[in-house]
C-alpha atoms as a PDB file:
ATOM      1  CA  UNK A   1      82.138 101.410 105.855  1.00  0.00           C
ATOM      2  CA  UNK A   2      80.048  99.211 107.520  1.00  0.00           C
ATOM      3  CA  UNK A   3      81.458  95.901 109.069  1.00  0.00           C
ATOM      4  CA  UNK A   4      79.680  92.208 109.427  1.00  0.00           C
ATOM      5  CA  UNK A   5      81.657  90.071 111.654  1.00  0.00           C
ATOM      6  CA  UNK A   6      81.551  86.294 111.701  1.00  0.00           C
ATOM      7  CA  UNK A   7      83.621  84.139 113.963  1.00  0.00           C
ATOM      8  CA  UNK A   8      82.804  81.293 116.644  1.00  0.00           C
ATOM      9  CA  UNK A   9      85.848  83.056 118.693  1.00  0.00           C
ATOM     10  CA  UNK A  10      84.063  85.549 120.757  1.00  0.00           C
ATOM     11  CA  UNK A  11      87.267  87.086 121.531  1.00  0.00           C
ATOM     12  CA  UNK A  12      88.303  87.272 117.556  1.00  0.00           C
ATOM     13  CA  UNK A  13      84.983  89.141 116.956  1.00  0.00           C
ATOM     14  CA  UNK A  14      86.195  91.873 120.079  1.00  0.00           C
ATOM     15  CA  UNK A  15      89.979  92.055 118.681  1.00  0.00           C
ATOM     16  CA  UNK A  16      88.565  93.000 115.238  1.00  0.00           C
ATOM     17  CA  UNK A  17      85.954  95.438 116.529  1.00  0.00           C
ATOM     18  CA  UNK A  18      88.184  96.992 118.291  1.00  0.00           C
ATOM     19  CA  UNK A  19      90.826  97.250 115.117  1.00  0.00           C
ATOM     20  CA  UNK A  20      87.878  98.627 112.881  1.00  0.00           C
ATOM     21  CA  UNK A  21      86.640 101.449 115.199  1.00  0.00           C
ATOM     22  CA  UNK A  22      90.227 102.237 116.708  1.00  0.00           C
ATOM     23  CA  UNK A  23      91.627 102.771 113.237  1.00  0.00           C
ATOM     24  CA  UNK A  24      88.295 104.543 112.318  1.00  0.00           C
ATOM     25  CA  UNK A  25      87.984 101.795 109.255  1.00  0.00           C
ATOM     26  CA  UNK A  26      84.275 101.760 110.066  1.00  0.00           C
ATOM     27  CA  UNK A  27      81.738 100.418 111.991  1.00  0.00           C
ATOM     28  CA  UNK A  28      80.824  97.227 113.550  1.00  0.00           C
ATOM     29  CA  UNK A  29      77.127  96.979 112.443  1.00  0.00           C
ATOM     30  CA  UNK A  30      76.643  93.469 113.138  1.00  0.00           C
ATOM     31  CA  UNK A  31      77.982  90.287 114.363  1.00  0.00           C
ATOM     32  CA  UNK A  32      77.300  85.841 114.416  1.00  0.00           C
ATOM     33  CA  UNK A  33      79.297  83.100 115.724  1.00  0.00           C
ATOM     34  CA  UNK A  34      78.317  80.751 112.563  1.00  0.00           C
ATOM     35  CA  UNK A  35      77.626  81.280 108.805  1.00  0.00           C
ATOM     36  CA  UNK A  36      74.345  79.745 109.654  1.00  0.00           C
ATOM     37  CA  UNK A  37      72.975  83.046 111.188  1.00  0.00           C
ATOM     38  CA  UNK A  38      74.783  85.045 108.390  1.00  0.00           C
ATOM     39  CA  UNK A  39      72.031  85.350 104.823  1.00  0.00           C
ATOM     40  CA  UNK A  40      72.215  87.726 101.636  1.00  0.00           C
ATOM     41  CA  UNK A  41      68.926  88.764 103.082  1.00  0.00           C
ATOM     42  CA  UNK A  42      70.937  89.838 106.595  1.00  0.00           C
ATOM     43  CA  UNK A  43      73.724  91.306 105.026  1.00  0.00           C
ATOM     44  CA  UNK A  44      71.284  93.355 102.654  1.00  0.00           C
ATOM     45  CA  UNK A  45      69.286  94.261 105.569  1.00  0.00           C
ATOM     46  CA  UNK A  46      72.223  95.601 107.240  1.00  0.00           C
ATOM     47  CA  UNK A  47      73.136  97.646 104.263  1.00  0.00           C
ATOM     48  CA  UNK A  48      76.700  95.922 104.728  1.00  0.00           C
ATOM     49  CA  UNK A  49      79.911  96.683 102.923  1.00  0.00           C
ATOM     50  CA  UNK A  50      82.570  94.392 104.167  1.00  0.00           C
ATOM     51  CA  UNK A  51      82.065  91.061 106.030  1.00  0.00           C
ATOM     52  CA  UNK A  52      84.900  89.666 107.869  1.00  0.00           C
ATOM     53  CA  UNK A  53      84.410  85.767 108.359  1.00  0.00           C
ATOM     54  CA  UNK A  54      86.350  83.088 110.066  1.00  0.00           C
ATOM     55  CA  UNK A  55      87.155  80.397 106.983  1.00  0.00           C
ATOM     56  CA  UNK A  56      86.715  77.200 109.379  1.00  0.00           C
ATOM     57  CA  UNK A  57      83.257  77.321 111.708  1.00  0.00           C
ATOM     58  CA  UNK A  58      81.086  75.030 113.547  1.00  0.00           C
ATOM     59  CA  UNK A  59      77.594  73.881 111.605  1.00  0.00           C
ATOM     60  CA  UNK A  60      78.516  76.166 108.115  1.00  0.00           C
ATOM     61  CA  UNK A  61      81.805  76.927 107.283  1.00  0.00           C
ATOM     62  CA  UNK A  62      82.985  79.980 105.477  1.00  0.00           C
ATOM     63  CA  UNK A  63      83.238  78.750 101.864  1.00  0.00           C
ATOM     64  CA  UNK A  64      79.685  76.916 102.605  1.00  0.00           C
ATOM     65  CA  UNK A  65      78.068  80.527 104.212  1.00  0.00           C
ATOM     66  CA  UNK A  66      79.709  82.510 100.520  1.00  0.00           C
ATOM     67  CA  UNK A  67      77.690  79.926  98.415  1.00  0.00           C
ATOM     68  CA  UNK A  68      74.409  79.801 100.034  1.00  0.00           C
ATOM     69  CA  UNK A  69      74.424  83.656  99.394  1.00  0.00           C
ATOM     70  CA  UNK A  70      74.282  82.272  95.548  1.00  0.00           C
ATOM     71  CA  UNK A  71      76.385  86.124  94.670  1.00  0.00           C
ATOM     72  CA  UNK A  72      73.601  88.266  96.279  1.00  0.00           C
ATOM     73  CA  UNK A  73      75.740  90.092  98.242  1.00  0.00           C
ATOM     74  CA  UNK A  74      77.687  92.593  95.946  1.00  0.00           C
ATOM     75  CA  UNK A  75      79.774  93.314  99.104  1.00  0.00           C
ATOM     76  CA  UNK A  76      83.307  92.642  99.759  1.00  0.00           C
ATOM     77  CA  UNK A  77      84.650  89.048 101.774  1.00  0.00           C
ATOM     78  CA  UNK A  78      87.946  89.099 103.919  1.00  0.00           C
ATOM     79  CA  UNK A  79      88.113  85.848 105.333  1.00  0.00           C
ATOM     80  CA  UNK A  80      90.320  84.569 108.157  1.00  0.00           C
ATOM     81  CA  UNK A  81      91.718  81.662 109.230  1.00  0.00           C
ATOM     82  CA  UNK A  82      94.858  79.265 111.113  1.00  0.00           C
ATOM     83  CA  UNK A  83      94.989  76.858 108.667  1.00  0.00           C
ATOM     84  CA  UNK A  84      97.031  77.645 105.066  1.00  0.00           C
ATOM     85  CA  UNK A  85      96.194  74.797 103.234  1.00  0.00           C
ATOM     86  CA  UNK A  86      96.514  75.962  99.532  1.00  0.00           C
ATOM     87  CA  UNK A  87      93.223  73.794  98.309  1.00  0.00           C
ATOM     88  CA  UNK A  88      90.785  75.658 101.357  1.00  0.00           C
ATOM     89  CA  UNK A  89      92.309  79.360 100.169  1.00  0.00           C
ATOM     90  CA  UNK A  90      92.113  78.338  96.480  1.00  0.00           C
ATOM     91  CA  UNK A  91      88.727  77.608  96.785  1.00  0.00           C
ATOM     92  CA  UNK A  92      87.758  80.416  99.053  1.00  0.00           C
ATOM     93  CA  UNK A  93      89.296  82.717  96.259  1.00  0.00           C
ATOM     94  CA  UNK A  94      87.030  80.589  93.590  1.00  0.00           C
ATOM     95  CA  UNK A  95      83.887  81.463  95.666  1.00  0.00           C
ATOM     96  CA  UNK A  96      85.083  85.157  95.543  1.00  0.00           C
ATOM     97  CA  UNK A  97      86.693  86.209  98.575  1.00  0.00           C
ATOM     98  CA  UNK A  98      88.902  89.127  97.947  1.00  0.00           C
ATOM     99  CA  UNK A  99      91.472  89.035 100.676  1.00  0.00           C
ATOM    100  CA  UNK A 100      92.676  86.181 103.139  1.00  0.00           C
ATOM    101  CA  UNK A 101      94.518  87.058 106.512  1.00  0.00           C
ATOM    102  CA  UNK A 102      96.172  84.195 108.517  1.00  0.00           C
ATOM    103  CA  UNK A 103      95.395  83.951 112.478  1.00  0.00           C
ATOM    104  CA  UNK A 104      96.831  85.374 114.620  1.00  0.00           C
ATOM    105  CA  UNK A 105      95.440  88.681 113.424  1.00  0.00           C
ATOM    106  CA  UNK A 106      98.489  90.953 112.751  1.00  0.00           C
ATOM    107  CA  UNK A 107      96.999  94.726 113.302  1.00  0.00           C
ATOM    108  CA  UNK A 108      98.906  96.165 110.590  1.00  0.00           C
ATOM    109  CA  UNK A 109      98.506  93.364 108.204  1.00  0.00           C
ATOM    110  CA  UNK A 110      94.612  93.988 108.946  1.00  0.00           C
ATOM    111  CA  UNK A 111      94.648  97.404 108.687  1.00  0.00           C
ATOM    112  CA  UNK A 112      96.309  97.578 105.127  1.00  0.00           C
ATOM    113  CA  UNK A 113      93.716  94.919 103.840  1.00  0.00           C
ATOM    114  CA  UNK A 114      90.902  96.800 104.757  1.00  0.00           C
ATOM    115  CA  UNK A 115      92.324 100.124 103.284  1.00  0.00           C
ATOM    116  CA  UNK A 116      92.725  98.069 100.000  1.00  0.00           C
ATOM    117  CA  UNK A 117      89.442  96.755 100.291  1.00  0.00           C
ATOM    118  CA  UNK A 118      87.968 100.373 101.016  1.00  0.00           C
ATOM    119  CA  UNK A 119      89.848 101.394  98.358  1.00  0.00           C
ATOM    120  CA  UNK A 120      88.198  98.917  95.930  1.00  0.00           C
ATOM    121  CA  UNK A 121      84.696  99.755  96.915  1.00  0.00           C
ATOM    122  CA  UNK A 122      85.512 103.496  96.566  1.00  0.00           C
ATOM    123  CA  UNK A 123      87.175 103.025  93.008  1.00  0.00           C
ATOM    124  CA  UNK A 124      83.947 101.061  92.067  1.00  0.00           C
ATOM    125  CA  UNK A 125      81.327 103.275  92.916  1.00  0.00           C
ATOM    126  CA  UNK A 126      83.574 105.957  91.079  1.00  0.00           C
ATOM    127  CA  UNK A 127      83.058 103.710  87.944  1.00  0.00           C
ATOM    128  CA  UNK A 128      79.285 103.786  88.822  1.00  0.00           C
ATOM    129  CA  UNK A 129      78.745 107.165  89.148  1.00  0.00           C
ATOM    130  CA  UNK A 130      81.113 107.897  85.860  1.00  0.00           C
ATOM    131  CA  UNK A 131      78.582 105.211  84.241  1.00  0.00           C
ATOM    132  CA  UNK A 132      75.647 107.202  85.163  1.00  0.00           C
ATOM    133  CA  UNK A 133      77.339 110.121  84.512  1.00  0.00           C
ATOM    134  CA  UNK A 134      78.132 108.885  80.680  1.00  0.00           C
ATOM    135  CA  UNK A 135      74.408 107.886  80.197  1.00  0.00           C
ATOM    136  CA  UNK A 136      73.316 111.321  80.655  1.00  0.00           C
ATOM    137  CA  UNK A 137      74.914 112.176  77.023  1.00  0.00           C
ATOM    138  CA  UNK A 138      72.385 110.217  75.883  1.00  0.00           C
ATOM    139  CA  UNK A 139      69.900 112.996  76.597  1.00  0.00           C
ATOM    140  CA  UNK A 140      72.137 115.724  75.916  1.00  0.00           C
ATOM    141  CA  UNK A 141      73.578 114.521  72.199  1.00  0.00           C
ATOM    142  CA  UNK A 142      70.591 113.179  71.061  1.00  0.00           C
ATOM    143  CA  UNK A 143      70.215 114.918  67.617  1.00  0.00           C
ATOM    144  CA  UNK A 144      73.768 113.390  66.768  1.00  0.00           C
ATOM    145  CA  UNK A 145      73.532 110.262  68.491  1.00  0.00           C
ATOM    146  CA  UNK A 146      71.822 107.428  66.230  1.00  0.00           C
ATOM    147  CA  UNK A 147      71.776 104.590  69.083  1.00  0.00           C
ATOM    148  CA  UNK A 148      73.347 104.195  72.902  1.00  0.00           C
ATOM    149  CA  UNK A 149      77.116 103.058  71.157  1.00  0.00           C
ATOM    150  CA  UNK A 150      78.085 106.491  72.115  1.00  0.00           C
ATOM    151  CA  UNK A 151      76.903 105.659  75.768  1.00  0.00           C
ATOM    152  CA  UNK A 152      78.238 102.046  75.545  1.00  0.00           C
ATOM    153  CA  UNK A 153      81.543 103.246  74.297  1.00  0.00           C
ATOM    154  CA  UNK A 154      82.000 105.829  76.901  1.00  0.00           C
ATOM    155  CA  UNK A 155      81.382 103.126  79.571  1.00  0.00           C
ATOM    156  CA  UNK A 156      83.969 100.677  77.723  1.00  0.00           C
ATOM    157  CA  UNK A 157      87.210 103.297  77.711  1.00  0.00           C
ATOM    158  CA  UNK A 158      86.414 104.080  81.525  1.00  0.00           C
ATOM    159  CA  UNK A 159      86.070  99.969  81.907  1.00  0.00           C
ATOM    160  CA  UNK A 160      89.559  99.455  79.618  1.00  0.00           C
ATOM    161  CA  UNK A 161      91.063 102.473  81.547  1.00  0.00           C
ATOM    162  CA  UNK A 162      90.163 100.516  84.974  1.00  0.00           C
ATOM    163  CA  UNK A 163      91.944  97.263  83.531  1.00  0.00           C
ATOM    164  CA  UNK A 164      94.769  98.887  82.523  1.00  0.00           C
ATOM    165  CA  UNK A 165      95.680 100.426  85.733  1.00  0.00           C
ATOM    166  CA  UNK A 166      95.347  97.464  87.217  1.00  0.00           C
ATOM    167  CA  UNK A 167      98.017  95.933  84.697  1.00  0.00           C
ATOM    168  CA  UNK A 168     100.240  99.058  85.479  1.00  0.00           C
ATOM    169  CA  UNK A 169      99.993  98.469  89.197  1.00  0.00           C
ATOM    170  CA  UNK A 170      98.536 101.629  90.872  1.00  0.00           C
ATOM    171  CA  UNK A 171      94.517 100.100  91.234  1.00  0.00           C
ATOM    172  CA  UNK A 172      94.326 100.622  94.260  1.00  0.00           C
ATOM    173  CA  UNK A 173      95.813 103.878  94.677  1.00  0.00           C
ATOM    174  CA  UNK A 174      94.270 107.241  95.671  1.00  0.00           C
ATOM    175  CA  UNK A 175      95.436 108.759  92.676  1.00  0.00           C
ATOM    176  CA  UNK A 176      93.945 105.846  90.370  1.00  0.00           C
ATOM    177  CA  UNK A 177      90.087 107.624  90.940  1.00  0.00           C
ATOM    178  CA  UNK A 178      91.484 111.188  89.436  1.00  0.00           C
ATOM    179  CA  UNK A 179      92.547 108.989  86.450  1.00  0.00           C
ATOM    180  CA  UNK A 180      89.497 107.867  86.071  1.00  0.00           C
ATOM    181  CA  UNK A 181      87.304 110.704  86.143  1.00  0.00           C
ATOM    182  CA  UNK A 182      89.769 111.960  83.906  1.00  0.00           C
ATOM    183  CA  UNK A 183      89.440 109.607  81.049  1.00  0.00           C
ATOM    184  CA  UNK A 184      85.471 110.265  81.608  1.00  0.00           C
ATOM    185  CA  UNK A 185      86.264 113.937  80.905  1.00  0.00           C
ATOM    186  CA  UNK A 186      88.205 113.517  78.220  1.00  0.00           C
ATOM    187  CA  UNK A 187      85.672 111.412  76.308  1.00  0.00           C
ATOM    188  CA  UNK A 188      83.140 113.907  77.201  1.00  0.00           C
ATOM    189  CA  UNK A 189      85.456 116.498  75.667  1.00  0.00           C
ATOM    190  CA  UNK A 190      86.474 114.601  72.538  1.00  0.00           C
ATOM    191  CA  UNK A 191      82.254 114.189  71.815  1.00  0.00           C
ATOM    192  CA  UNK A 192      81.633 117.664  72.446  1.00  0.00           C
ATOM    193  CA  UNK A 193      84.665 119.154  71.290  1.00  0.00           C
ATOM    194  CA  UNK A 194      87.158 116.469  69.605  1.00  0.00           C
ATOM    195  CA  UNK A 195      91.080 117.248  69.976  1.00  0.00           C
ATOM    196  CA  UNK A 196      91.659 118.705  66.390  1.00  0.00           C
ATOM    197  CA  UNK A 197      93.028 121.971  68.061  1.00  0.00           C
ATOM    198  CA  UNK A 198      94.387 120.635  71.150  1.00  0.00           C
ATOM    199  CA  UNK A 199      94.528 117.605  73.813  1.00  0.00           C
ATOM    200  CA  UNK A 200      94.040 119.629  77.031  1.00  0.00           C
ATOM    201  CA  UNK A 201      96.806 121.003  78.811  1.00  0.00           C
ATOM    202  CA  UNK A 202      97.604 119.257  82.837  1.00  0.00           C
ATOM    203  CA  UNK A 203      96.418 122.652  84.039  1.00  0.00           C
ATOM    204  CA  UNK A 204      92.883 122.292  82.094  1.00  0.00           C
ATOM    205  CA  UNK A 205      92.908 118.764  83.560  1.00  0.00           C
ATOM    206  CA  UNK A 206      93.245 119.121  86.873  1.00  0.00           C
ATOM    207  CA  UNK A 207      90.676 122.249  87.185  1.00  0.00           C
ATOM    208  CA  UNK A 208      87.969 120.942  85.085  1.00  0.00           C
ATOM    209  CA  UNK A 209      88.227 117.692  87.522  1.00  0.00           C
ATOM    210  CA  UNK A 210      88.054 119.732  90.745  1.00  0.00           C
ATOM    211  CA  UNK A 211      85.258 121.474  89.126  1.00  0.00           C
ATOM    212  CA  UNK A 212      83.155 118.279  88.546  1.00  0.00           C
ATOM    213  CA  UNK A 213      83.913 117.045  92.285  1.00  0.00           C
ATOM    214  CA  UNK A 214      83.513 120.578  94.062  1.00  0.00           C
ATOM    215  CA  UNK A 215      80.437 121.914  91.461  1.00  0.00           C
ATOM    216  CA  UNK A 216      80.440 125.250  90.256  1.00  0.00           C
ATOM    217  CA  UNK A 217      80.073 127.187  93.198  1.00  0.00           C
ATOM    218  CA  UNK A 218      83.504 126.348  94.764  1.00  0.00           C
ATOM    219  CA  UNK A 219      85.273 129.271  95.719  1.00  0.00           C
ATOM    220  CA  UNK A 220      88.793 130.027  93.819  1.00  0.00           C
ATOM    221  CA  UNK A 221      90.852 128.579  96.956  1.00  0.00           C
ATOM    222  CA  UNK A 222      88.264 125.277  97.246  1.00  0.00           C
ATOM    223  CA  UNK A 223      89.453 124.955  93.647  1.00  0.00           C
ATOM    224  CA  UNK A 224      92.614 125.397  93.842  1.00  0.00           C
ATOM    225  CA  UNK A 225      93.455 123.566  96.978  1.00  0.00           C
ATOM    226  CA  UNK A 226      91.553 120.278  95.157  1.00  0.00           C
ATOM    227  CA  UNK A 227      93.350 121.198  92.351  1.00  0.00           C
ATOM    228  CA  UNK A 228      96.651 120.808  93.992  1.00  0.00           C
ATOM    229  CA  UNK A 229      96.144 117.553  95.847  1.00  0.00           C
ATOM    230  CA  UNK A 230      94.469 115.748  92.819  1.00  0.00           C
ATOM    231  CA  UNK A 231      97.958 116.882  91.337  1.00  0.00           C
ATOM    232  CA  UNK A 232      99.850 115.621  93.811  1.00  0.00           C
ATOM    233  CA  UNK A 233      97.589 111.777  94.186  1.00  0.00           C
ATOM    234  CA  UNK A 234      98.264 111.436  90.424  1.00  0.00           C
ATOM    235  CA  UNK A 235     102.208 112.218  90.378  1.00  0.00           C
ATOM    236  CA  UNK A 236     102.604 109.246  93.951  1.00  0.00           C
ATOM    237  CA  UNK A 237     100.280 107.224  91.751  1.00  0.00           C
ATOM    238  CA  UNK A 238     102.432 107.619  88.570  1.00  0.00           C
ATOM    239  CA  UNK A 239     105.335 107.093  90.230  1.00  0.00           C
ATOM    240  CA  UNK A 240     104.263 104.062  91.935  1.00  0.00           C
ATOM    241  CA  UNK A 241     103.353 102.949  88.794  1.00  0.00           C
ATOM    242  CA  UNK A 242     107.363 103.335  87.439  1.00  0.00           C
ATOM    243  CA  UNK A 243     108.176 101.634  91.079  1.00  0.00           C
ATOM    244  CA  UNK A 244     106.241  98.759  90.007  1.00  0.00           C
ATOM    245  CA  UNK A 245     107.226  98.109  86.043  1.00  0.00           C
ATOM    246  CA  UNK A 246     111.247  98.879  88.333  1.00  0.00           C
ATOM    247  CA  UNK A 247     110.355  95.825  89.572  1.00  0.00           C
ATOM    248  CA  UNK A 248     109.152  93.712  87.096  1.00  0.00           C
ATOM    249  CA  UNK A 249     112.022  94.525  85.009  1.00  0.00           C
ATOM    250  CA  UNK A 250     114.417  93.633  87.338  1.00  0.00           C
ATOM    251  CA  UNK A 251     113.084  90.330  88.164  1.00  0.00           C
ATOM    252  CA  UNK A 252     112.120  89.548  84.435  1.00  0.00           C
ATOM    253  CA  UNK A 253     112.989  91.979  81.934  1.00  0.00           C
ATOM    254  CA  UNK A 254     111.888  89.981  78.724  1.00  0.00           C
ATOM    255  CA  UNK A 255     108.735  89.622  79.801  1.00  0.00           C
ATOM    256  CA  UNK A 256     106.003  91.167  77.103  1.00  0.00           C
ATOM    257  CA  UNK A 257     104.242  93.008  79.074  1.00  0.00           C
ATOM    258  CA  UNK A 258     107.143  95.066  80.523  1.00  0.00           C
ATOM    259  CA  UNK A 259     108.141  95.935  76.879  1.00  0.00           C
ATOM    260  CA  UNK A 260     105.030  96.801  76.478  1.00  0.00           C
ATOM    261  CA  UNK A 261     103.991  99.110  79.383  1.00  0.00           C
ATOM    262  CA  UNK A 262     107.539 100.524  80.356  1.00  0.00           C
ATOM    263  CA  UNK A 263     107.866 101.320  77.102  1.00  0.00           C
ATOM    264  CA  UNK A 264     104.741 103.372  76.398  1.00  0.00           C
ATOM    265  CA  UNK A 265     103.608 104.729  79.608  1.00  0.00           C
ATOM    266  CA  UNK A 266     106.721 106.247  80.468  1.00  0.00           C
ATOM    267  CA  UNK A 267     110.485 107.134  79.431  1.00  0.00           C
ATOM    268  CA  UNK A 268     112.349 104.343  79.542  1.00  0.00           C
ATOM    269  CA  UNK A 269     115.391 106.393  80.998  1.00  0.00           C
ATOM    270  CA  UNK A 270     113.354 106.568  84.176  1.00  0.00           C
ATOM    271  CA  UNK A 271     112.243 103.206  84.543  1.00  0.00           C
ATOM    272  CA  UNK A 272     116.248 102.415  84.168  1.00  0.00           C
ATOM    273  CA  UNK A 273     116.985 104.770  86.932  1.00  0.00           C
ATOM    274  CA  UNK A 274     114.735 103.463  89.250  1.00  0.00           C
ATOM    275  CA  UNK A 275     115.889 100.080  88.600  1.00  0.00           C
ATOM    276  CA  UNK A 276     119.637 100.994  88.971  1.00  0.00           C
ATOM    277  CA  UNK A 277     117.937 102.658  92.549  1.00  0.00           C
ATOM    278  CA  UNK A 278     116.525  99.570  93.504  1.00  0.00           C
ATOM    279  CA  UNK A 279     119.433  97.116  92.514  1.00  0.00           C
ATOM    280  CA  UNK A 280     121.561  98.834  94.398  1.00  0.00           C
ATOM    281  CA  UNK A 281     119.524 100.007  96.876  1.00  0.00           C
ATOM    282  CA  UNK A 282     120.901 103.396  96.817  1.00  0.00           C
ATOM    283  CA  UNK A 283     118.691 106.711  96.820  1.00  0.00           C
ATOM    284  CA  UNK A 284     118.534 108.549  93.981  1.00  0.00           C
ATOM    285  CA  UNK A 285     117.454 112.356  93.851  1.00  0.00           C
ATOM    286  CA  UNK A 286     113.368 112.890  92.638  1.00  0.00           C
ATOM    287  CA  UNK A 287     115.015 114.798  90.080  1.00  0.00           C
ATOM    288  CA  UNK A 288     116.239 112.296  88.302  1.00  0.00           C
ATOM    289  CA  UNK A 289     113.310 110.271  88.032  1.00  0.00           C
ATOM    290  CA  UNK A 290     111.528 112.315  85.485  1.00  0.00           C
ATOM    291  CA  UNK A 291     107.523 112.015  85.936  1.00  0.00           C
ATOM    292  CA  UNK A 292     105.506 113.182  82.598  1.00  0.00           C
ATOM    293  CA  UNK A 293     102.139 113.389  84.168  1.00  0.00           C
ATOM    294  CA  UNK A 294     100.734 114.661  80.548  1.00  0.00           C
ATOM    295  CA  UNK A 295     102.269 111.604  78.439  1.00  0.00           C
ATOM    296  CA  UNK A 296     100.993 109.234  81.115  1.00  0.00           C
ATOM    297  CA  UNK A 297      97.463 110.821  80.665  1.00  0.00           C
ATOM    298  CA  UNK A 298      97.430 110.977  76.785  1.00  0.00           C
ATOM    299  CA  UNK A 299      98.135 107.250  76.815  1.00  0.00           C
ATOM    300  CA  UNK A 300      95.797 106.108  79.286  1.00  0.00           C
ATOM    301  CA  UNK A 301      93.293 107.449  77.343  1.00  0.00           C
ATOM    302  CA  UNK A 302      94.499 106.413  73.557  1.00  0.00           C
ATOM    303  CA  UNK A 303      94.820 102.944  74.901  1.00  0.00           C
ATOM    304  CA  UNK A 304      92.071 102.509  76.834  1.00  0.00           C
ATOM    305  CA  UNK A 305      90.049 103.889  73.204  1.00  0.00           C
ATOM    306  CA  UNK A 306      91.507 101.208  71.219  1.00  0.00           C
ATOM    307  CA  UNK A 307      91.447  98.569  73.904  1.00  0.00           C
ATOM    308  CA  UNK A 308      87.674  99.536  74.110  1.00  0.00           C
ATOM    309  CA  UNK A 309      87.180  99.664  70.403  1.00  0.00           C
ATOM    310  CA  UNK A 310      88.728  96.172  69.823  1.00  0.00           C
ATOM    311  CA  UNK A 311      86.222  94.774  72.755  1.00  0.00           C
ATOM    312  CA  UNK A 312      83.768  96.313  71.795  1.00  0.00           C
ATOM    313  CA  UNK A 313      83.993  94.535  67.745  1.00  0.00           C
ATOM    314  CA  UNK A 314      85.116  90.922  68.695  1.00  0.00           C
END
């Protein structure tokens, strides 16, 4: 990733560097002690990915140096700042900042925001390439296909898919990208193939989606070795997921949406048990807690269809 720093504080600007290339986040490309210095046309010059910029600054402030950009930059913002005033952050979020991190700089506090961000930016440009990837069946379907709503829809399940990990939680999680590229193949299977004799088995899953990241000239053990740890980022992400609806239904069971997800996504029997884990703060054996990795898929992808399909005919 590459970094843009902005901060009057020369000695900010060095304590950050010094984060970002320790930890390995990145690299420092860049840096200004006012939002004066700092343009879209800079920052797109710079090719940057993340800017890092002090909220309160002599001659432009940070809010001021986000609007003059007028959303050219399609980067990321994590701005900084002493002051917690709930008006300055509100608006900082209204201008589109995506993270805020009090001064003094905690490392670790740092650290996990920029992994979130990073994880973002990664998650997004899987959603590109899956778009570009989906407008390809244009070419290759075009006997059967009478405009782009094949194309279009394709691009809408991956989009409702997207939201609807966000709802259950796991966004920003490694295994949230497998998902993804998932629900892409499984549209691409459905045109091609449909599911009238089967829905894939996990096993036909997971190969055909180390296949489309390795190509296929990936030896056996490439394969299977991807195969294995996209297994495993799904399962943590699932099972965050269950963590997360835990949660919820501990603080507000009756709420809709934890009918709703808890519900359909999983067995309620496990969300139960990891609520009784976390009420009581005992541990209870991974046995217990019961991930279906094949139900989660099949309704990720039935629900981001018909999400899709009823945002697609408003």
């Amino acid at each position: 990733m590459r970094f843009f720093l902005v901060d009057d504080d020369g000695a900010v600007r060095s304590v950050l560097k010094h984060i970002i290339e320790g930890e390995k986040l990145g690299t420092v490309v860049s840096e200004a002690e006012t939002g004066c210095q700092v343009t879209s046309n800079v920052l797109s010059f710079y090719d940057i990915d993340i800017v890092i910029m002090d909220l309160l600054m002599p001659d432009s402030d940070g809010i001021e140096t986000i609007k003059s950009w007028n959303g050219e930059f399609k980067g990321k913002v994590i701005m900084l700042s002493q002051v917690e005033a709930k008006e300055l952050i509100g608006a900082a979020y209204t201008e589109g900042i995506d993270y805020y991190v009090t001064k003094p700089i905690n490392k670790k506090e740092l650290v996990a925001v920029i992994h979130k961000v990073i994880q973002t930016i990664q998650l997004e440009k899987t959603v590109n390439n899956i778009r570009r990837s989906l407008n390809g069946l244009m070419g290759t379907h075009k006997q059967d296909i009478q405009s782009n709503g094949v194309t279009q829809a394709g691009v809408k399940i991956v989009e409702s898919a997207e939201f609807l990990l966000s709802e259950l939680g796991i966004i920003g999680e490694n295994g949230s990208k497998d998902l993804l590229e998932m629900v892409q193949y499984l549209y691409e299977h459905e045109i091609n193939d449909g599911f009238d004799l089967h829905f894939p088995s996990l096993k036909e899953l997971f190969e055909k989606l180390s296949i489309m990241r390795l190509g296929e000239t990936a030896s056996s053990l490439e394969l299977n070795r991807e195969t294995k740890a996209s297994e495993q980022r799904v399962r943590r992400a699932i099972n965050q997921s269950i963590t997360h609806w835990a949660n919820i239904g501990l603080s507000e069971s009756t709420n809709g949406k934890f009918e709703n997800y808890a519900t359909k996504f999983f067995d309620f029997s496990t969300i139960r048990c990891k609520m009784t884990e976390l009420r009581n703060e005992e541990f209870i054996s991974p046995k217990q807690v019961k991930i279906h990795t094949k139900k989660f898929i099949q309704v990720l992808y039935f629900e981001a269809k018909k999400l899709a399909s009823s945002e697609m005919y408003k």
